[in-house]
PDB file of N, CA and C in Angstrom:
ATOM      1  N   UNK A   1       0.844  -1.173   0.000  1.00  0.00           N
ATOM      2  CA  UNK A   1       0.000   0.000   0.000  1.00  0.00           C
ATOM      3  C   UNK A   1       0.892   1.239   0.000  1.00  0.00           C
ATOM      4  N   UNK A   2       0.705   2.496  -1.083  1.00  0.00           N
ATOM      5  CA  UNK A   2       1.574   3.452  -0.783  1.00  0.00           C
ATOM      6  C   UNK A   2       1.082   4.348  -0.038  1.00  0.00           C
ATOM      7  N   UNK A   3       2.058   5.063   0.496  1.00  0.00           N
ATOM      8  CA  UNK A   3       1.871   5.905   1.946  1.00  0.00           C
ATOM      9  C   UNK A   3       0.580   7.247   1.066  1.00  0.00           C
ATOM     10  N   UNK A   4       0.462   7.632   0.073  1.00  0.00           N
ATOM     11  CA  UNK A   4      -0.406   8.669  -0.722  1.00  0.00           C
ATOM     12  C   UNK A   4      -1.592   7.867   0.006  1.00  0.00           C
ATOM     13  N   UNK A   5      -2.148   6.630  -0.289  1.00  0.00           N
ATOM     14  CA  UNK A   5      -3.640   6.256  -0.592  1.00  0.00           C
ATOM     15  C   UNK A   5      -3.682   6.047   1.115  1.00  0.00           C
ATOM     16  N   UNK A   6      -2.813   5.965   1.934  1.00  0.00           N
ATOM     17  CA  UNK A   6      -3.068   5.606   3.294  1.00  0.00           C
ATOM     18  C   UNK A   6      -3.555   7.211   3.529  1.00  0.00           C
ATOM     19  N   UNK A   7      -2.409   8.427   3.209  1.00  0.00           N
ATOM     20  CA  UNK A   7      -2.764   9.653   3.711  1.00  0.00           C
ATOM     21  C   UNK A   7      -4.609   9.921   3.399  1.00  0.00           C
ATOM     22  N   UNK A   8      -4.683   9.700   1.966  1.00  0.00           N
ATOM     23  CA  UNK A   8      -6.116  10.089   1.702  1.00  0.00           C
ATOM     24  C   UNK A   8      -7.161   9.623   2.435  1.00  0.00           C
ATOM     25  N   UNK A   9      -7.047   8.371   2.578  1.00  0.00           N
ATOM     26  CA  UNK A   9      -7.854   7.614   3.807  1.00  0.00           C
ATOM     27  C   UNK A   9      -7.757   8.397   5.085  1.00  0.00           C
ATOM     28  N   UNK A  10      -7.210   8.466   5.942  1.00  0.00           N
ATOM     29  CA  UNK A  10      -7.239   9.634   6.753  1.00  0.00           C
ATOM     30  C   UNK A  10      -7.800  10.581   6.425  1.00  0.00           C
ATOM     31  N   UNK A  11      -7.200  11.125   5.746  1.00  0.00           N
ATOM     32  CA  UNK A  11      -8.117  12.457   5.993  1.00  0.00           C
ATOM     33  C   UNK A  11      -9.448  12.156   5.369  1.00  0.00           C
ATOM     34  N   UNK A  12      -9.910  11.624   4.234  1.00  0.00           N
ATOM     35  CA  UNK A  12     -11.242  11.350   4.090  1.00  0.00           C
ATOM     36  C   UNK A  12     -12.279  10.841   5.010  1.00  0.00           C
ATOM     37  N   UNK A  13     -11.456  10.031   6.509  1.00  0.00           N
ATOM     38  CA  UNK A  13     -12.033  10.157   7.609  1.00  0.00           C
ATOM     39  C   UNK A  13     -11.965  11.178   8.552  1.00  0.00           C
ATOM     40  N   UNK A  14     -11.117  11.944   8.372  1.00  0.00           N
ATOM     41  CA  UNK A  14     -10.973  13.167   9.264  1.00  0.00           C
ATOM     42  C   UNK A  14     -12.213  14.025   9.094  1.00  0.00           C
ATOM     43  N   UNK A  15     -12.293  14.223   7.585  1.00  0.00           N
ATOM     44  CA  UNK A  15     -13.239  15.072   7.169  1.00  0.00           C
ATOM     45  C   UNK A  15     -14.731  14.764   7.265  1.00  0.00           C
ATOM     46  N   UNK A  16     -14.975  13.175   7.077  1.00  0.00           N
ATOM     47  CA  UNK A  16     -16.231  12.909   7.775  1.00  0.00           C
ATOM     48  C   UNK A  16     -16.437  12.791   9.198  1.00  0.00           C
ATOM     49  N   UNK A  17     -15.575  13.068  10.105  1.00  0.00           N
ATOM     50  CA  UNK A  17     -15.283  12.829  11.739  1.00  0.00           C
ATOM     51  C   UNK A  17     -16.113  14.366  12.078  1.00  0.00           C
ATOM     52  N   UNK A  18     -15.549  15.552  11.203  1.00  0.00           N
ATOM     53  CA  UNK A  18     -15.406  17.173  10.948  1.00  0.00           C
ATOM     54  C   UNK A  18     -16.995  17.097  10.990  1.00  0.00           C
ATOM     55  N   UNK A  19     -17.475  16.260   9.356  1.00  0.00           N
ATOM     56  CA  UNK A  19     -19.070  16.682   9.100  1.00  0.00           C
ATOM     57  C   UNK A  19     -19.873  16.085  10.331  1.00  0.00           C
ATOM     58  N   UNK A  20     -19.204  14.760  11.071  1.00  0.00           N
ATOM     59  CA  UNK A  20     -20.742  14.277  11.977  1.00  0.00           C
ATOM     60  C   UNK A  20     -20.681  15.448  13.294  1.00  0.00           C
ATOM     61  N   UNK A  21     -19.180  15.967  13.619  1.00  0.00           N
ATOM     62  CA  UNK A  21     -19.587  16.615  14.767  1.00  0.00           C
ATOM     63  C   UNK A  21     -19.965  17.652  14.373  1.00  0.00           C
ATOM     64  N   UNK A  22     -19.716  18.422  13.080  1.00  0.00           N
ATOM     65  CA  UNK A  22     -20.953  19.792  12.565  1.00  0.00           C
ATOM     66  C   UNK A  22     -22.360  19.455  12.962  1.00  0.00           C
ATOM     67  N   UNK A  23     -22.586  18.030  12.366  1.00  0.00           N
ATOM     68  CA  UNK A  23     -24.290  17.408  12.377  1.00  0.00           C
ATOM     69  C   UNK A  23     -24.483  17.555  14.230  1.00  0.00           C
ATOM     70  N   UNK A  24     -23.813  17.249  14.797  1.00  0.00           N
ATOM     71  CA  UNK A  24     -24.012  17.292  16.461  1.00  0.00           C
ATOM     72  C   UNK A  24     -24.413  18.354  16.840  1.00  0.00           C
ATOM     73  N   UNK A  25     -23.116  19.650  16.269  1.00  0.00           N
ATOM     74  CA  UNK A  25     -23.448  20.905  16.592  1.00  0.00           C
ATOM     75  C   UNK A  25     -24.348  21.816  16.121  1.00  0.00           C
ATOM     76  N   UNK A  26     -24.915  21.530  15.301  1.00  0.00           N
ATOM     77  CA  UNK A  26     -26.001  22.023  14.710  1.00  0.00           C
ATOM     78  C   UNK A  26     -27.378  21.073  15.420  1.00  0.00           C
ATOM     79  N   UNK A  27     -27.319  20.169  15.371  1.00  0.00           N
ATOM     80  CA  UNK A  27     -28.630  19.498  16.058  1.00  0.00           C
ATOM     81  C   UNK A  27     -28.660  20.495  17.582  1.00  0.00           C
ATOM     82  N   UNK A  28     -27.787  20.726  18.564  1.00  0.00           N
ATOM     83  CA  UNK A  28     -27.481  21.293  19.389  1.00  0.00           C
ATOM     84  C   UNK A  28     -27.753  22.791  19.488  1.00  0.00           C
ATOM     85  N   UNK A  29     -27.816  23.563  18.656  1.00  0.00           N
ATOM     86  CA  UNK A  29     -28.103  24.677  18.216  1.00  0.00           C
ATOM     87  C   UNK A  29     -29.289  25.028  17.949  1.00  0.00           C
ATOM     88  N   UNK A  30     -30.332  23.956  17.602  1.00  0.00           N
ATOM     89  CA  UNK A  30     -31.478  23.957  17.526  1.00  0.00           C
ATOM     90  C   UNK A  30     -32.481  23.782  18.709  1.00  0.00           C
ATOM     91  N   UNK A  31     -31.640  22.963  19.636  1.00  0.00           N
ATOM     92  CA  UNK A  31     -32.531  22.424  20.611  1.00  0.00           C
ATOM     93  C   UNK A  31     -31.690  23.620  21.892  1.00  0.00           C
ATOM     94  N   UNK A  32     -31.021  24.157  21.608  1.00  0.00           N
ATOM     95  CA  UNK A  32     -30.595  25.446  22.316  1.00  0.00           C
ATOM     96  C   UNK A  32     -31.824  27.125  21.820  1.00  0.00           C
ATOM     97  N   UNK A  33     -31.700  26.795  20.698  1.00  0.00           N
ATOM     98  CA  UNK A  33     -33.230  27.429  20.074  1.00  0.00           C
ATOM     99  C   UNK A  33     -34.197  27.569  20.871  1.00  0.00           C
ATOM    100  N   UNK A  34     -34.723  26.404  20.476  1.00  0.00           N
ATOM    101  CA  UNK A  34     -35.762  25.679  21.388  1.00  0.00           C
ATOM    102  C   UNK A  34     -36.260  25.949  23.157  1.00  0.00           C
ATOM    103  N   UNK A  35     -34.766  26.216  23.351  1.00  0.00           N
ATOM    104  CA  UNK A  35     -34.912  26.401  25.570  1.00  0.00           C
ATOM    105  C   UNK A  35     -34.726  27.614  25.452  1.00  0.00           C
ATOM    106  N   UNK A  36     -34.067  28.179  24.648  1.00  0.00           N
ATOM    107  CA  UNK A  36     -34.152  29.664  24.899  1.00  0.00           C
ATOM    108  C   UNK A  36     -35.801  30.223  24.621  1.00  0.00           C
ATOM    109  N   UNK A  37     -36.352  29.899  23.754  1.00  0.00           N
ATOM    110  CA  UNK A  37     -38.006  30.075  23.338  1.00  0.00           C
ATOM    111  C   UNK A  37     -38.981  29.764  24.280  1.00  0.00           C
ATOM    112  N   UNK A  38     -38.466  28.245  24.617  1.00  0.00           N
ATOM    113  CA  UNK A  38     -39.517  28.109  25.956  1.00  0.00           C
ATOM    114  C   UNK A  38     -39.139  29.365  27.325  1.00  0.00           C
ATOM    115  N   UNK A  39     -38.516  29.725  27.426  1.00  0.00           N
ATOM    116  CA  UNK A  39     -37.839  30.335  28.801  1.00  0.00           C
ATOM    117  C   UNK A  39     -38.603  31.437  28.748  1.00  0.00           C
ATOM    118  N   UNK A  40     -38.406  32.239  27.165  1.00  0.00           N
ATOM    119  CA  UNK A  40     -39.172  33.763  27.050  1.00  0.00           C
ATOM    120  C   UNK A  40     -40.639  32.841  26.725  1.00  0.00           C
ATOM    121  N   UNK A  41     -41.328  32.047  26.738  1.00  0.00           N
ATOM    122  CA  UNK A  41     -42.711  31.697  26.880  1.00  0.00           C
ATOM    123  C   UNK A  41     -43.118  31.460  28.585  1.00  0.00           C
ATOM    124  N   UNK A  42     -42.354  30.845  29.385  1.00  0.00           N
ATOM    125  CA  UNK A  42     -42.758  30.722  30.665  1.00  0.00           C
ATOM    126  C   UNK A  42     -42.429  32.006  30.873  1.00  0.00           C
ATOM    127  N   UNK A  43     -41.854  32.689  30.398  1.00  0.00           N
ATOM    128  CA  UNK A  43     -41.674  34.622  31.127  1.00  0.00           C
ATOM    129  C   UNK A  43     -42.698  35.456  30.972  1.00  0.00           C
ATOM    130  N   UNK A  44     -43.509  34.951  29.669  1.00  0.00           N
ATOM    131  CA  UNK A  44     -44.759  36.017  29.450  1.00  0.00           C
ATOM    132  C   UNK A  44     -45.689  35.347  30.202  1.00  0.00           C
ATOM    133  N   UNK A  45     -45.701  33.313  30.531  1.00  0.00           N
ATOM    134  CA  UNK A  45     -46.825  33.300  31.562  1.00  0.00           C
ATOM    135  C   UNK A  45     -46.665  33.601  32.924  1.00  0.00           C
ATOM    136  N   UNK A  46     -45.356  33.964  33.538  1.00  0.00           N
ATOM    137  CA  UNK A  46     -45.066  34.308  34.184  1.00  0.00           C
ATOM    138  C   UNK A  46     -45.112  35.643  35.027  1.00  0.00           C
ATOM    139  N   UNK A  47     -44.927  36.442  34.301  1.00  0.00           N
ATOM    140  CA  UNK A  47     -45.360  38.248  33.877  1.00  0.00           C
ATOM    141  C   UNK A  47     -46.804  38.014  33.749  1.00  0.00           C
ATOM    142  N   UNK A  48     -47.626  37.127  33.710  1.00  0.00           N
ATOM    143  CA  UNK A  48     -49.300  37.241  33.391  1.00  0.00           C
ATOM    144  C   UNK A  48     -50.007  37.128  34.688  1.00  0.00           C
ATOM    145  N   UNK A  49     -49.284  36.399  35.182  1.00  0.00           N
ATOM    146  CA  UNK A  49     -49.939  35.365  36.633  1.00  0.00           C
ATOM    147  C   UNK A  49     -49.103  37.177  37.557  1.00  0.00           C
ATOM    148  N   UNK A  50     -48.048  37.264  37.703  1.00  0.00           N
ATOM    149  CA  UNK A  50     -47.666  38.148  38.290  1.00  0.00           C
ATOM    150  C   UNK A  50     -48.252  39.550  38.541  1.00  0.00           C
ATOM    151  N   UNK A  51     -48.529  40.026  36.659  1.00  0.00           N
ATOM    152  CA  UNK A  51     -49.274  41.355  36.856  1.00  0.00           C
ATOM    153  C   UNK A  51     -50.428  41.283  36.272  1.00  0.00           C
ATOM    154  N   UNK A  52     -51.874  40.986  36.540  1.00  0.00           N
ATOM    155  CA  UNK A  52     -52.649  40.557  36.464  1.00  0.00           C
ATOM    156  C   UNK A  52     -53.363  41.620  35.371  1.00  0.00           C
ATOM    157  N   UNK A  53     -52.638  42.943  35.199  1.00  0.00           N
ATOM    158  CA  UNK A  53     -53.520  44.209  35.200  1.00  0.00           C
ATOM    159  C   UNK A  53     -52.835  45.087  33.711  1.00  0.00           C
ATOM    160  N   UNK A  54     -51.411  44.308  33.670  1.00  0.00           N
ATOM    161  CA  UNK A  54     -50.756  45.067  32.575  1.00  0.00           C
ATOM    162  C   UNK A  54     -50.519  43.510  31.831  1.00  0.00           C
ATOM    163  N   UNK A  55     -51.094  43.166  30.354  1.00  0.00           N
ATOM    164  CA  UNK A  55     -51.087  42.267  29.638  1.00  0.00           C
ATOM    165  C   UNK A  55     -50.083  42.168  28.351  1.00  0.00           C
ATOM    166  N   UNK A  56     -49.765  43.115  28.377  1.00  0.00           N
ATOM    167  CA  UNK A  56     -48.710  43.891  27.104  1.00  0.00           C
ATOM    168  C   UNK A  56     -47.217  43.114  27.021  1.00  0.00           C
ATOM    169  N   UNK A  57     -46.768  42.720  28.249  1.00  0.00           N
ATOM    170  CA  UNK A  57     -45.808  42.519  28.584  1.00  0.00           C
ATOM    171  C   UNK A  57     -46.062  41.017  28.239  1.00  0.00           C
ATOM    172  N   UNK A  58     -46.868  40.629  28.632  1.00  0.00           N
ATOM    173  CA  UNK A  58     -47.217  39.049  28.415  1.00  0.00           C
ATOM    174  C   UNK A  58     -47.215  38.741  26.575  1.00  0.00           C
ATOM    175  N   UNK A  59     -47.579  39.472  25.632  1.00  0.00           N
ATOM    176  CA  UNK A  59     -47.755  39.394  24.391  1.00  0.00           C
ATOM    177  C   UNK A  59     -46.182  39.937  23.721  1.00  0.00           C
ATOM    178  N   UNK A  60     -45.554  40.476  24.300  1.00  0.00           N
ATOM    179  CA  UNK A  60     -44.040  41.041  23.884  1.00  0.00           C
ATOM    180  C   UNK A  60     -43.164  39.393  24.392  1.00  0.00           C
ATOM    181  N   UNK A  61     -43.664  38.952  25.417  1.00  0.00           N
ATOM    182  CA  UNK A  61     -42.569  37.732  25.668  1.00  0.00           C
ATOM    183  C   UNK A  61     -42.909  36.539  24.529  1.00  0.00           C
ATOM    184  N   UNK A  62     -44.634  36.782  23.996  1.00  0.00           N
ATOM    185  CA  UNK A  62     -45.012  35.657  22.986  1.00  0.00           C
ATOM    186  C   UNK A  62     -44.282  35.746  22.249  1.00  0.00           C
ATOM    187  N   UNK A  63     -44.498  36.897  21.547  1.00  0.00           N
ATOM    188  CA  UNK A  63     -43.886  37.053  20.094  1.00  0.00           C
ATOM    189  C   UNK A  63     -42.206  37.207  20.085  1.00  0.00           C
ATOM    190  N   UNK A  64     -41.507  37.357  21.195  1.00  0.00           N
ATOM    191  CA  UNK A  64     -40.045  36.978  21.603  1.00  0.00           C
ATOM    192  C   UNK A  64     -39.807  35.329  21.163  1.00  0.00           C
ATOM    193  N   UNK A  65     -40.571  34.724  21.917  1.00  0.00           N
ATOM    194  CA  UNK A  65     -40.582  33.581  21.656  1.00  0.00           C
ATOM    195  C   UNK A  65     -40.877  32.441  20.546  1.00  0.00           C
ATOM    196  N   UNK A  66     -41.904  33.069  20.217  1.00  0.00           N
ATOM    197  CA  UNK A  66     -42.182  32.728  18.531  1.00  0.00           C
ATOM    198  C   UNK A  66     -41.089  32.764  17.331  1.00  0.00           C
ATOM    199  N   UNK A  67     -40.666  34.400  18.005  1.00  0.00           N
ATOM    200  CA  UNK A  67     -39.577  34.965  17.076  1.00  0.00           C
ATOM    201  C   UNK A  67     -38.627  33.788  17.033  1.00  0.00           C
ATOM    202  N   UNK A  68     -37.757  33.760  18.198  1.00  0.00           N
ATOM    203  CA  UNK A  68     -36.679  32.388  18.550  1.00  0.00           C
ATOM    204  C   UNK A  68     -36.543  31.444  18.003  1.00  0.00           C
ATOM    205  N   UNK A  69     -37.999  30.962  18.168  1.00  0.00           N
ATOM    206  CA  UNK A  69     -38.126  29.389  17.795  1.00  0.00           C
ATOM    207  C   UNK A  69     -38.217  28.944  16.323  1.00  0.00           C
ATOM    208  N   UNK A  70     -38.913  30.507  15.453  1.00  0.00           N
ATOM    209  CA  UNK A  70     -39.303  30.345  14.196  1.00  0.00           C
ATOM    210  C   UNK A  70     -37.610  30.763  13.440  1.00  0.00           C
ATOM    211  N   UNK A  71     -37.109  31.070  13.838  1.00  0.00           N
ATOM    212  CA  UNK A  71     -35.262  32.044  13.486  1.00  0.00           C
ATOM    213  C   UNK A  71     -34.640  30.407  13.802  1.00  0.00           C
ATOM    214  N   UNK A  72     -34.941  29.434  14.754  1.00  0.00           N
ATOM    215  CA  UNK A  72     -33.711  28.919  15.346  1.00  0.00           C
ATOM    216  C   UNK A  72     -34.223  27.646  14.070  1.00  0.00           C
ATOM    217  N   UNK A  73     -35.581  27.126  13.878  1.00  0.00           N
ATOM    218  CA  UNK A  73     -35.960  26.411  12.612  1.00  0.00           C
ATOM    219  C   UNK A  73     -35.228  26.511  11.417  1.00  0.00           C
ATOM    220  N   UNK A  74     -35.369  27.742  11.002  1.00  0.00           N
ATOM    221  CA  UNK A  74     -35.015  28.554   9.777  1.00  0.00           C
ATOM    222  C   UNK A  74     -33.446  28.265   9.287  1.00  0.00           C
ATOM    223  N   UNK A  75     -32.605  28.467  11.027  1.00  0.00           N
ATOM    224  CA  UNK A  75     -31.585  27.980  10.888  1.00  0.00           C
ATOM    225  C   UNK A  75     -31.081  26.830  10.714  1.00  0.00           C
ATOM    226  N   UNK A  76     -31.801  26.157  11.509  1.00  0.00           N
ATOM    227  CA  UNK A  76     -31.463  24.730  11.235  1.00  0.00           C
ATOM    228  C   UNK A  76     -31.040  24.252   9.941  1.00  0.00           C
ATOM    229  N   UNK A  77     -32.385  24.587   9.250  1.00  0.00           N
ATOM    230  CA  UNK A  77     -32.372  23.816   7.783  1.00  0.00           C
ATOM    231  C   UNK A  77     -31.272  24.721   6.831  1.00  0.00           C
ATOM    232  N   UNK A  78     -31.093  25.726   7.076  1.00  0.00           N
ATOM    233  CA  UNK A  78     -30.282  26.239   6.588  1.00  0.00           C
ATOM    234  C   UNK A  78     -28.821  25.940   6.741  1.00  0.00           C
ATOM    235  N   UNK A  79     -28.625  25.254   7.578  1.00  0.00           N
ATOM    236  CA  UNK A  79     -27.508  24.990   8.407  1.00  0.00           C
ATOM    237  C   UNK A  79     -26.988  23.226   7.866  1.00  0.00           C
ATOM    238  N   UNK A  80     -28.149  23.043   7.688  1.00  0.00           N
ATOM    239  CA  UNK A  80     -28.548  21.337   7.520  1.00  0.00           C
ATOM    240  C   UNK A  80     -28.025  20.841   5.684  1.00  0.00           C
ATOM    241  N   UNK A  81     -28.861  22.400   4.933  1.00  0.00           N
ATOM    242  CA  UNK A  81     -28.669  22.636   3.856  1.00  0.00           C
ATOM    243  C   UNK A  81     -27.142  22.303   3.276  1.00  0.00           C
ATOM    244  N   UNK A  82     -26.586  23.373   4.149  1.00  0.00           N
ATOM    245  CA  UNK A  82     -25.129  23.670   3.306  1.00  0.00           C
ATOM    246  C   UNK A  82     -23.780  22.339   3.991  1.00  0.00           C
ATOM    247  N   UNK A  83     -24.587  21.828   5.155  1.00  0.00           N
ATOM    248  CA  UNK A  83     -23.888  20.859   5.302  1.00  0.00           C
ATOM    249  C   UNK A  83     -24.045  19.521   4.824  1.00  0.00           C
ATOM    250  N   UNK A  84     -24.972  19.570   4.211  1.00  0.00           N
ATOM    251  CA  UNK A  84     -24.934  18.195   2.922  1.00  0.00           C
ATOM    252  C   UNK A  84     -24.349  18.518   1.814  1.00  0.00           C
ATOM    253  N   UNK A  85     -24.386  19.978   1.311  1.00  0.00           N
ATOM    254  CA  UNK A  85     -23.237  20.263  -0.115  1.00  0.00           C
ATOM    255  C   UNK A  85     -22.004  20.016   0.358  1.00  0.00           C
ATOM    256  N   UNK A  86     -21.356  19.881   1.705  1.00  0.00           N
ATOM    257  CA  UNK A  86     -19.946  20.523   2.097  1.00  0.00           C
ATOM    258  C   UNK A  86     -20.007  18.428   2.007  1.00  0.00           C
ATOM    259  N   UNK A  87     -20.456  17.943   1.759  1.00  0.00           N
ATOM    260  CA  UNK A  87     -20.516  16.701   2.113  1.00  0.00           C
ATOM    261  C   UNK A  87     -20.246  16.233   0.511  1.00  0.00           C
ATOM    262  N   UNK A  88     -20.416  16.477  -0.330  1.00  0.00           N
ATOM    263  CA  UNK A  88     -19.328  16.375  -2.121  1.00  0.00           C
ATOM    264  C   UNK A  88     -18.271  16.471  -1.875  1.00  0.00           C
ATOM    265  N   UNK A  89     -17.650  17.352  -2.010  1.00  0.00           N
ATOM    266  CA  UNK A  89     -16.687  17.672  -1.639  1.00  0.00           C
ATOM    267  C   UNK A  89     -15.464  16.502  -1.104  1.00  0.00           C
ATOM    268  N   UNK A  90     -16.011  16.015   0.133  1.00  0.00           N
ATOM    269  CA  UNK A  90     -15.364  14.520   0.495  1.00  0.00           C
ATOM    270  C   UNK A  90     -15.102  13.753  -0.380  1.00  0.00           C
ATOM    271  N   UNK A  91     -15.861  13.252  -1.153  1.00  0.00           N
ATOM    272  CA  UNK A  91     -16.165  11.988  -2.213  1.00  0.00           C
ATOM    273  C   UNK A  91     -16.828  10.960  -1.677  1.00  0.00           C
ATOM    274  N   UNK A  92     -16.148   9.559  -1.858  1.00  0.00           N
ATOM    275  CA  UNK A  92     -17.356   8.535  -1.670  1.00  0.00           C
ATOM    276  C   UNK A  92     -16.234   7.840  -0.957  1.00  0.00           C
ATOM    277  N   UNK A  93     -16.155   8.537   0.211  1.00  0.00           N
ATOM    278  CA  UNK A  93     -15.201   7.916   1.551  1.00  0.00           C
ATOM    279  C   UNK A  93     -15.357   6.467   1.757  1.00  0.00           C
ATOM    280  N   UNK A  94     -16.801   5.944   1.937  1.00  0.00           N
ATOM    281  CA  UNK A  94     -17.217   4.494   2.367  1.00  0.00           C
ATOM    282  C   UNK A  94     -16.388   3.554   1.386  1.00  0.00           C
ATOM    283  N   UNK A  95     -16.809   3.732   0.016  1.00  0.00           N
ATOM    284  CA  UNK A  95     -16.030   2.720  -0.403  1.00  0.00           C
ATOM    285  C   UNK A  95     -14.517   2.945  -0.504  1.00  0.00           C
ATOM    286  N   UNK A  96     -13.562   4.239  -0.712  1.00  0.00           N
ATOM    287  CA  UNK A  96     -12.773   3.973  -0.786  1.00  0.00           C
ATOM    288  C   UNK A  96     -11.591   3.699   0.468  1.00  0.00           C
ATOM    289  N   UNK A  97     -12.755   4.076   1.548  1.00  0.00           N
ATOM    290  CA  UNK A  97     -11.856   3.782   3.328  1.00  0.00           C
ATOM    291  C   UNK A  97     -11.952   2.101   3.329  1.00  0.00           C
ATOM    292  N   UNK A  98     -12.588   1.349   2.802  1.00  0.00           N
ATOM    293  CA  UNK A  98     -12.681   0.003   2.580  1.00  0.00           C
ATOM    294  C   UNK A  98     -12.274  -0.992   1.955  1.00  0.00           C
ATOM    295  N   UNK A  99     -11.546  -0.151   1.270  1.00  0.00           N
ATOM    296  CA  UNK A  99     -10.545  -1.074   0.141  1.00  0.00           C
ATOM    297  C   UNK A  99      -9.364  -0.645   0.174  1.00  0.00           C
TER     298      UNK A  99
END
C-alpha cells in the first residue's frame, strides 16, 4: 500500500469525523433554540400570573418567543442545507476507506 492512498484515507475520515460533529453541533443549536423560546414563553406566563392588570408585557414575551423558535428552525435547515453540499466535496469515503 503506498503511503499517498493511506494519507487520503485519513483524511477522508478526518473530514467525515469534521461533518458528523458539525451534524451534532447544529442538532445542538437547535434544541438550544428551542430552551431559549420556551424560557421567554414561561416569562410572558409568568409576567401574566404576576401582573394581572398590565397584559402587554405578556404578548411582547409571545412574540419573543415565537420569534426564537421560528429564526432557530429557519436555521437549522439552513444549516442542515449547506452541510450536505460541504458533504461532495469529500467523495465517496465508504467505499474507498474500505478497500
Amino acid at each position: 500500500m503506498k503511503n499517498e492512498e493511506r494519507v487520503n484515507k485519513d483524511l477522508i475520515l478526518r473530514e467525515n469525523l469534521a461533518i458528523q460533529r458539525t451534524i451534532l453541533a447544529n442538532q445542538s443549536t437547535i434544541l438550544a433554540f428551542l430552551r431559549t423560546s420556551m424560557y421567554f414563553l414561561i416569562a410572558g406566563l409568568s409576567i401574566d400570573n404576576l401582573l394581572k392588570s398590565n397584559i402587554a408585557y405578556k404578548y411582547i414575551f409571545f412574540s419573543f418567543s415565537g420569534i426564537i423558535f421560528i429564526y432557530g428552525i429557519i436555521n437549522y435547515f439552513i444549516q442542515r442545507k449547506k452541510i450536505k453540499q460541504s458533504k461532495i466535496h469529500i467523495g465517496n469515503f465508504k467505499d474507498e476507506y474500505l478497500f
